[in-house]
N, C-alpha and C. Protein backbone atom coordinates (compact mmCIF):
# COMPACT_ATOMS: atom_id res chain seq x y z
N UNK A 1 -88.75 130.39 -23.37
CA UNK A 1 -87.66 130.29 -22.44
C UNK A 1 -86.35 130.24 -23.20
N UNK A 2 -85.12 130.15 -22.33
CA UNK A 2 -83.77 130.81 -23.34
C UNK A 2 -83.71 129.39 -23.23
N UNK A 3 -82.20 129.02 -24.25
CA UNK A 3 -81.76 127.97 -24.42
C UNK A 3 -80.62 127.84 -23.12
N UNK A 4 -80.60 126.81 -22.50
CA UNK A 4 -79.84 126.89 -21.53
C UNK A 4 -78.86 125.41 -21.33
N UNK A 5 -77.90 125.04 -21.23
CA UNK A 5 -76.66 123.85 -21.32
C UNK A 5 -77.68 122.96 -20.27
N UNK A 6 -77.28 121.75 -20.55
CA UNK A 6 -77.86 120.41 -19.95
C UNK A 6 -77.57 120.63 -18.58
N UNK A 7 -76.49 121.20 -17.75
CA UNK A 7 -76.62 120.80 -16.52
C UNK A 7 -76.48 122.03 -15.52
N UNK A 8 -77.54 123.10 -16.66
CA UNK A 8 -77.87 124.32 -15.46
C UNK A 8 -79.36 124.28 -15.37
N UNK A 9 -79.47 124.05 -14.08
CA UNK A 9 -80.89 124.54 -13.32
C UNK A 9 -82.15 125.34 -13.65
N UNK A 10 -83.08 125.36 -14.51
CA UNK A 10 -84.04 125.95 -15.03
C UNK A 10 -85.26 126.17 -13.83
N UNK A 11 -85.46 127.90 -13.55
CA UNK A 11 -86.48 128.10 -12.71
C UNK A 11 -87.54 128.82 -13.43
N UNK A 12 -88.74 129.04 -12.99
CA UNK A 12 -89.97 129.66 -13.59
C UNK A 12 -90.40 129.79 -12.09
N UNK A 13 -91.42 131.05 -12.47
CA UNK A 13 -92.77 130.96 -11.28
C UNK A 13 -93.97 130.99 -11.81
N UNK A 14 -94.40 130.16 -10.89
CA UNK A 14 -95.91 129.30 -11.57
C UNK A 14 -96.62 130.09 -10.52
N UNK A 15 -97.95 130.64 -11.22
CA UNK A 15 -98.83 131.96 -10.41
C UNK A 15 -100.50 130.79 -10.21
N UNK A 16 -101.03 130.42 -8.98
CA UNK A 16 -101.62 129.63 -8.54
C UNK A 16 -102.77 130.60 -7.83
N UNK A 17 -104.29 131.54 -8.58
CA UNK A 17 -104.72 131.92 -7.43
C UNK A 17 -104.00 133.53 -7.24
N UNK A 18 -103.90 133.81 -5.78
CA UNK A 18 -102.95 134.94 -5.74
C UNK A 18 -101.28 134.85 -4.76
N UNK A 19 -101.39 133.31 -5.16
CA UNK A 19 -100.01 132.60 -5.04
C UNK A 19 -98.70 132.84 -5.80
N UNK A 20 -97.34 132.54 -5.61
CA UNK A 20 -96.72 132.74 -6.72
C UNK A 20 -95.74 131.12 -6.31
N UNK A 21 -95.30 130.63 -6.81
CA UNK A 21 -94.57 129.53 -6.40
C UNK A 21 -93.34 129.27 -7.77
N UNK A 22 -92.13 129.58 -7.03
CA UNK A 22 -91.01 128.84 -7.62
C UNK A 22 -90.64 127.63 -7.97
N UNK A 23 -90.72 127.40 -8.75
CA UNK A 23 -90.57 125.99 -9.73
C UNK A 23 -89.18 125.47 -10.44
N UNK A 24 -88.44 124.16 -10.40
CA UNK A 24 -87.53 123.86 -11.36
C UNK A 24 -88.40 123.19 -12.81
N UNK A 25 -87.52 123.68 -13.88
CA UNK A 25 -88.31 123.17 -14.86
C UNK A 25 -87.66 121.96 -15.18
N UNK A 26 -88.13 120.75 -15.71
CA UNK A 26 -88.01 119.92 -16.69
C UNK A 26 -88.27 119.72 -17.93
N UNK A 27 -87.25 119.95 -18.90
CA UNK A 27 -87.90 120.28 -20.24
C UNK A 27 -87.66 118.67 -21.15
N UNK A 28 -87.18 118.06 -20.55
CA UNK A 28 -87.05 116.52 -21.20
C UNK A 28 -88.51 115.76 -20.22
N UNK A 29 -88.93 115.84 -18.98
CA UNK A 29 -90.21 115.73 -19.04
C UNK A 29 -91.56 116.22 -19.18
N UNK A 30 -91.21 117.81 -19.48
CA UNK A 30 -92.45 118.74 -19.91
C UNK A 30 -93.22 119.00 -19.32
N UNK A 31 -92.61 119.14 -17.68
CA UNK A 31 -93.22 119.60 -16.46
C UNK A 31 -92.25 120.19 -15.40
N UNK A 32 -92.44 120.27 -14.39
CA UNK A 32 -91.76 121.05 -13.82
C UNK A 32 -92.05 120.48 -12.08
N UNK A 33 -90.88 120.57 -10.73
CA UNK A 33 -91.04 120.37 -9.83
C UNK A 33 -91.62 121.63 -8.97
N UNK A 34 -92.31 121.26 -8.21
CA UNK A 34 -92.35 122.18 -6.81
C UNK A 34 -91.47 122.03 -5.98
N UNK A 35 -90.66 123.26 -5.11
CA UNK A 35 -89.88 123.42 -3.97
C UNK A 35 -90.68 123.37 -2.72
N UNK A 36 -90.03 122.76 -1.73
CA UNK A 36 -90.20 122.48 -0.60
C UNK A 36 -90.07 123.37 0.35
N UNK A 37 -90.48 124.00 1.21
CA UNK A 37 -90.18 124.85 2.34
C UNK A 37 -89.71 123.86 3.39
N UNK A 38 -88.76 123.78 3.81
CA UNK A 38 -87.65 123.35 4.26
C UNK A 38 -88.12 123.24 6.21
N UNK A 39 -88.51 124.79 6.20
CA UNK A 39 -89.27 125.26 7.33
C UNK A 39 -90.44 124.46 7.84
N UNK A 40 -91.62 124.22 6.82
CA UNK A 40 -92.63 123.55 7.32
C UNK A 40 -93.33 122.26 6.29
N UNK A 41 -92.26 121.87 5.74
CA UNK A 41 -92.36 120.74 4.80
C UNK A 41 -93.24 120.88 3.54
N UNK A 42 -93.89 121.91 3.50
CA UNK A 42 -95.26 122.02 2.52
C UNK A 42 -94.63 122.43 0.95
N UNK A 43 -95.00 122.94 0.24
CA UNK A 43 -94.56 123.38 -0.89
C UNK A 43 -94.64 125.02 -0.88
N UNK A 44 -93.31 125.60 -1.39
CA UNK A 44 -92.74 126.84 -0.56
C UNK A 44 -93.22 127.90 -1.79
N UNK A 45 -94.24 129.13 -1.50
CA UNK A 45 -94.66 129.82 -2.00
C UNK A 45 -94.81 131.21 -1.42
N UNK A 46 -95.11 132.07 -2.13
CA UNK A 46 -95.27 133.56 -2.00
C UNK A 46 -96.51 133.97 -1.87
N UNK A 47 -96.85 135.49 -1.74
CA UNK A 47 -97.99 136.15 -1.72
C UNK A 47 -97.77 137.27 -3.20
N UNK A 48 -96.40 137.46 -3.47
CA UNK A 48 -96.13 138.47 -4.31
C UNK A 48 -94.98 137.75 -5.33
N UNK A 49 -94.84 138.23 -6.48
CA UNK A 49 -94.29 138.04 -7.47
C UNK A 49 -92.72 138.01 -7.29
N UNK A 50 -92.68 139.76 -6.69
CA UNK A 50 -91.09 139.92 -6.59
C UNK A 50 -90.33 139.42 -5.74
N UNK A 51 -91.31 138.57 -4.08
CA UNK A 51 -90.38 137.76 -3.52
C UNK A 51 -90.31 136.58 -4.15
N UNK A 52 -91.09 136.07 -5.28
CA UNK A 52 -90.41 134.51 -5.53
C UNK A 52 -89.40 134.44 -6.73
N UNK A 53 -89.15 136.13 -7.33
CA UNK A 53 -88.47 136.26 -8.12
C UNK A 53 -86.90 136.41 -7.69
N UNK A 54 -87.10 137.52 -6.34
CA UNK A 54 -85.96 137.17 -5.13
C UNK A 54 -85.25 135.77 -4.76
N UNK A 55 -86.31 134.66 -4.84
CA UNK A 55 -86.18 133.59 -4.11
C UNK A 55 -85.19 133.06 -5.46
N UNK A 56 -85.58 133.17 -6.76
CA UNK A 56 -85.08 132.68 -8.20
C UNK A 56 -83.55 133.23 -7.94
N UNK A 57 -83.65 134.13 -8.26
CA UNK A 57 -82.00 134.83 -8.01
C UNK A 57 -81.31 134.34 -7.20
N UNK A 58 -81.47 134.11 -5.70
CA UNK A 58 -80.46 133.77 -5.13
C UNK A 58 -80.32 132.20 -5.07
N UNK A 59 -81.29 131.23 -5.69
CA UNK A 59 -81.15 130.04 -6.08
C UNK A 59 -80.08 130.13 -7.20
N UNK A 60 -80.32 130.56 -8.57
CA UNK A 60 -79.12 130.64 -9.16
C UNK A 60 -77.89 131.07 -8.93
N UNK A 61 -77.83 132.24 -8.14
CA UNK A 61 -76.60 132.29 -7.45
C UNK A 61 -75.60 131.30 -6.63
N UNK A 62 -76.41 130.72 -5.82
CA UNK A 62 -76.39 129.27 -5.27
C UNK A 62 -75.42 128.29 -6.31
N UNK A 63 -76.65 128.40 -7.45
CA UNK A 63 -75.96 127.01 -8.29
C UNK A 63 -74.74 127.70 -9.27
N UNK A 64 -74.58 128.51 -9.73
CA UNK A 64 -73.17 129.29 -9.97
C UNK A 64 -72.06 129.11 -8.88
N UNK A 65 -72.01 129.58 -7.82
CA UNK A 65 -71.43 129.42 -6.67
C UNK A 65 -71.04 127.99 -6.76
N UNK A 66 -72.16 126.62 -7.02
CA UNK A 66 -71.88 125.57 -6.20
C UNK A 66 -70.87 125.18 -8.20
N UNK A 67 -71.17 125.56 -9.21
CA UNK A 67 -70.55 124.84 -10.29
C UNK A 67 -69.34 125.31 -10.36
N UNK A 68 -68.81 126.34 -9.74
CA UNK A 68 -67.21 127.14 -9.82
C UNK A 68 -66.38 126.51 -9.21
């Protein structure tokens, strides 16, 4: 993974099965959170790669947007 400043947002997708699930990383605890689907409380996942890679992008966009 790249080197990235202390207070930007680190995502990965973690492939579960023929799941794909967007993840924040924690690299000071050496694990990583699951996202929430907001929609139905569960933990918010894909069927395909390129929508949770979709889902990555416009999360960072998000947090760019919200640090400006």
């Amino acid at each position: 993974m790249s080197e990235k400043s202390n207070d930007a947002t680190e995502y990965a997708i973690k492939q579960v099965g023929e799941r794909y699930y967007p993840v924040i990383v924690d690299q000071e605890a050496g694990g990583h959170y699951e996202i929430r689907n907001p929609m139905t409380g569960g933990t918010l996942s894909y069927n395909n790669a390129e929508a949770a890679e979709t889902y990555i992008e416009r999360a960072r966009k998000r947090d760019r947007e919200a640090g400006s």
